[in-house]
Every structure is written in structure tokens, then in C-alpha cells.
Protein backbone atom coordinates (compact mmCIF):
# COMPACT_ATOMS: atom_id res chain seq x y z
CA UNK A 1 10.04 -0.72 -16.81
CA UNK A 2 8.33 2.57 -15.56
CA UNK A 3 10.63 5.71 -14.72
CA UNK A 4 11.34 4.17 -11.25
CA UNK A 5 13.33 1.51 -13.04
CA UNK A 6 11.33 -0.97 -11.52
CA UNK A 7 9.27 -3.74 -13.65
CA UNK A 8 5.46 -3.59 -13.57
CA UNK A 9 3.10 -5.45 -15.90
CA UNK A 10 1.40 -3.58 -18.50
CA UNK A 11 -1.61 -6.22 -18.20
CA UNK A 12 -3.53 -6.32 -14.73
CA UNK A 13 -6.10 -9.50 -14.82
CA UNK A 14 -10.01 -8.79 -14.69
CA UNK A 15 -11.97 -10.91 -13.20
CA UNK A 16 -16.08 -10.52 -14.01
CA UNK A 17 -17.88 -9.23 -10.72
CA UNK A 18 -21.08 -11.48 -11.54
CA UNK A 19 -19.24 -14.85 -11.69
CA UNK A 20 -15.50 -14.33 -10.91
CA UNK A 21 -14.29 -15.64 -13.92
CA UNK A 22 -11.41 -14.48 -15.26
CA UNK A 23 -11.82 -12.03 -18.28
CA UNK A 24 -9.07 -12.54 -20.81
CA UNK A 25 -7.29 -9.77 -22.46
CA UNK A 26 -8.76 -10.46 -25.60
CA UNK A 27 -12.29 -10.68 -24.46
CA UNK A 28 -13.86 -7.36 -26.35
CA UNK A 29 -16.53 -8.23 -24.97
CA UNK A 30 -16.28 -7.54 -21.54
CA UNK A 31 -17.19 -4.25 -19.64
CA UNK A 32 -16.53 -2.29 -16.71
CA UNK A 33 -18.39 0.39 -14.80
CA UNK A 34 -17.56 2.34 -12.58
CA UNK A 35 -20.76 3.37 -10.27
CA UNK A 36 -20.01 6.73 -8.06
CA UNK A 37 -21.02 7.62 -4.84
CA UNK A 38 -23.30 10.74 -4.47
CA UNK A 39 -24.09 13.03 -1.48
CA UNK A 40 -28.08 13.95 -0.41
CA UNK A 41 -27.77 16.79 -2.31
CA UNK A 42 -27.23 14.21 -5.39
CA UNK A 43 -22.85 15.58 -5.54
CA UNK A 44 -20.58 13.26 -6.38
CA UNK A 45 -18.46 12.67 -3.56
CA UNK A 46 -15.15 11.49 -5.41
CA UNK A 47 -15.75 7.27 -4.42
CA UNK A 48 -16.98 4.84 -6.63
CA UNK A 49 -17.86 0.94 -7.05
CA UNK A 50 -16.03 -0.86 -9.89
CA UNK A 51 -17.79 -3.62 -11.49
CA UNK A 52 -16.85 -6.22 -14.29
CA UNK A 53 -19.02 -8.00 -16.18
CA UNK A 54 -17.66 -10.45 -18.95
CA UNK A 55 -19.12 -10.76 -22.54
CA UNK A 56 -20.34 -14.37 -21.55
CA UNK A 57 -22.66 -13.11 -18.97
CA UNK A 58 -23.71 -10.11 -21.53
CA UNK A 59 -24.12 -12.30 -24.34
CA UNK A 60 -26.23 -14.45 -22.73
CA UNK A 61 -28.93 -11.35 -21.70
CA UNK A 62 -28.41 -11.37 -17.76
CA UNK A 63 -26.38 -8.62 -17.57
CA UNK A 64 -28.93 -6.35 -16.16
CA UNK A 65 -30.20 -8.95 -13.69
CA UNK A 66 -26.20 -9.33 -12.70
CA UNK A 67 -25.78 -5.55 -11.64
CA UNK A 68 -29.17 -5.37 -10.31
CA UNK A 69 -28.17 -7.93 -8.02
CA UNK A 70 -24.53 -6.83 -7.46
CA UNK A 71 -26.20 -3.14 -6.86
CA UNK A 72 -28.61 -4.51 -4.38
CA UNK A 73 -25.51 -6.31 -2.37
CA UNK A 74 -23.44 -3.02 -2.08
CA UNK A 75 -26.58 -1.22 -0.73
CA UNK A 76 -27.00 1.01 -3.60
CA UNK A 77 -30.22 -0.32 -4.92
CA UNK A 78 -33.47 -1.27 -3.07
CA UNK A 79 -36.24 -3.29 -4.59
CA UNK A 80 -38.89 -1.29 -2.76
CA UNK A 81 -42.05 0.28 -3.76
């Protein structure tokens, strides 16, 4: 119970951004960034993208290939030369 006296759950479920698995709560594997939002003066404006990735994706090496892609489908990255 929280000091509302109502019942919340001290657990909220993950699930990884790159595959949409669900990320146990014993995973330790498992990571989450969150990626902020800047300004054009480079600022942070006080919004950011949360992404999960779960240790089977960063135990297998793709990882970086995952938020490169994930990245690229919020707009945040370009592949451009």
C-alpha cells in the first residue's frame, strides 16, 4: 500500500523494445535507456525516448544494430552521408 491507502505493485513488467519480449524481473541482464530530446542549440528540452533491450538480444551482439534501428524509426538517427 502507498500513503493513499490504495494497493499498487511494486513490480511494473518490461518488455524489450527490440523484440517485445517480456523481460523478467530477474533478468540482470537487461537494460534501459533513456534517450533525451535536445533543442538546435543542443539543450535538453526535458522529453525523452525510453528503450529496453533484454540481455538475450545483448548477449547475442545485436544490441547496437537494435537501437540503431529503433533510433532510426523514432526519427532520431539518419543513415546519411
Amino acid at each position: 500500500q502507498n500513503d493513499e491507502g490504495r494497493i499498487v505493485d511494486l513490480y511494473l513488467l518490461r518488455k524489450c523494445s527490440a523484440t517485445n519480449r517480456l523481460i523478467p524481473a530477474k533478468e540482470h541482464g537487461a537494460v534501459q535507456l533513456n534517450i533525451g530530446q535536445v533543442d538546435e542549440q543542443g539543450r535538453y528540452t526535458g522529453e525523452f525516448f525510453t528503450f529496453a533491450l533484454a540481455g538475450f538480444i545483448r548477449q547475442r551482439g545485436e544490441s547496437d544494430s537494435c537501437l540503431n534501428r529503433l533510433l532510426h524509426e523514432k526519427g532520431l538517427l539518419t543513415f546519411s552521408k
